[in-house]
Protein backbone atom coordinates (compact mmCIF):
# COMPACT_ATOMS: atom_id res chain seq x y z
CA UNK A 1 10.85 -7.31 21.94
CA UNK A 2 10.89 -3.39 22.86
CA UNK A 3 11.68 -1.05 20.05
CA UNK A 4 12.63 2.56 20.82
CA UNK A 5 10.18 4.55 17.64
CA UNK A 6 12.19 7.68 18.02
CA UNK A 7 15.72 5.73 17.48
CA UNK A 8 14.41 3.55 14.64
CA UNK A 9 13.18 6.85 12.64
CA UNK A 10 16.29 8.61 13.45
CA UNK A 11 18.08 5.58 11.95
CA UNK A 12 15.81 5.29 8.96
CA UNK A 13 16.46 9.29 9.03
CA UNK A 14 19.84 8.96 8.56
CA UNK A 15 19.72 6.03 6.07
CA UNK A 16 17.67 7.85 3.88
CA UNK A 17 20.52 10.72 3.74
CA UNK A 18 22.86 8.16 3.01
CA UNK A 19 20.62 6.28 -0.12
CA UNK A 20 20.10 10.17 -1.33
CA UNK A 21 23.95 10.62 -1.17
CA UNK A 22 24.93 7.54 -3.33
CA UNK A 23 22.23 8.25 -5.99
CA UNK A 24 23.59 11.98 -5.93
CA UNK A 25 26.78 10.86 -6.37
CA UNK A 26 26.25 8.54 -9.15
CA UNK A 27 24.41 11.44 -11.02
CA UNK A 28 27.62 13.70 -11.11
CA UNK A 29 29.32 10.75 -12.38
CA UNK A 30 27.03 9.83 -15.10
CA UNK A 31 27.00 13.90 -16.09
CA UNK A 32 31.24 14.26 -15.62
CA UNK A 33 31.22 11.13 -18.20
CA UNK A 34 28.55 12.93 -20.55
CA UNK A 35 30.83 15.82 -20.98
CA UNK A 36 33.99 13.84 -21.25
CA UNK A 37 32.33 11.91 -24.41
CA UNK A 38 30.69 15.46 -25.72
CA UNK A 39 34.58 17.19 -25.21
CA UNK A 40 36.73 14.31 -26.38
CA UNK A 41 34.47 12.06 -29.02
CA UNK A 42 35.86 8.34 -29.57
CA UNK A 43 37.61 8.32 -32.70
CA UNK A 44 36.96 5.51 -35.50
């Protein structure tokens, strides 16, 4: 089995982008949902 190196690190490249982009995006949402609860406090 022949595996081209320079495609399989330009793959894994643009993976990584992708896994940085997800966790980057799920940091905004956990600081958006920080400041909702600061702004608007639930109410007992």
């Amino acid at each position: 089995m022949n595996i081209n190196n320079e495609a399989l690190m330009g793959a894994f490249e643009i993976m990584g982008f992708g896994m940085a982009g997800i966790f980057i995006v799920l940091g905004i949402l956990y600081v958006v949902s920080l400041g909702l609860l600061k702004f608007f406090p639930v109410k007992k």
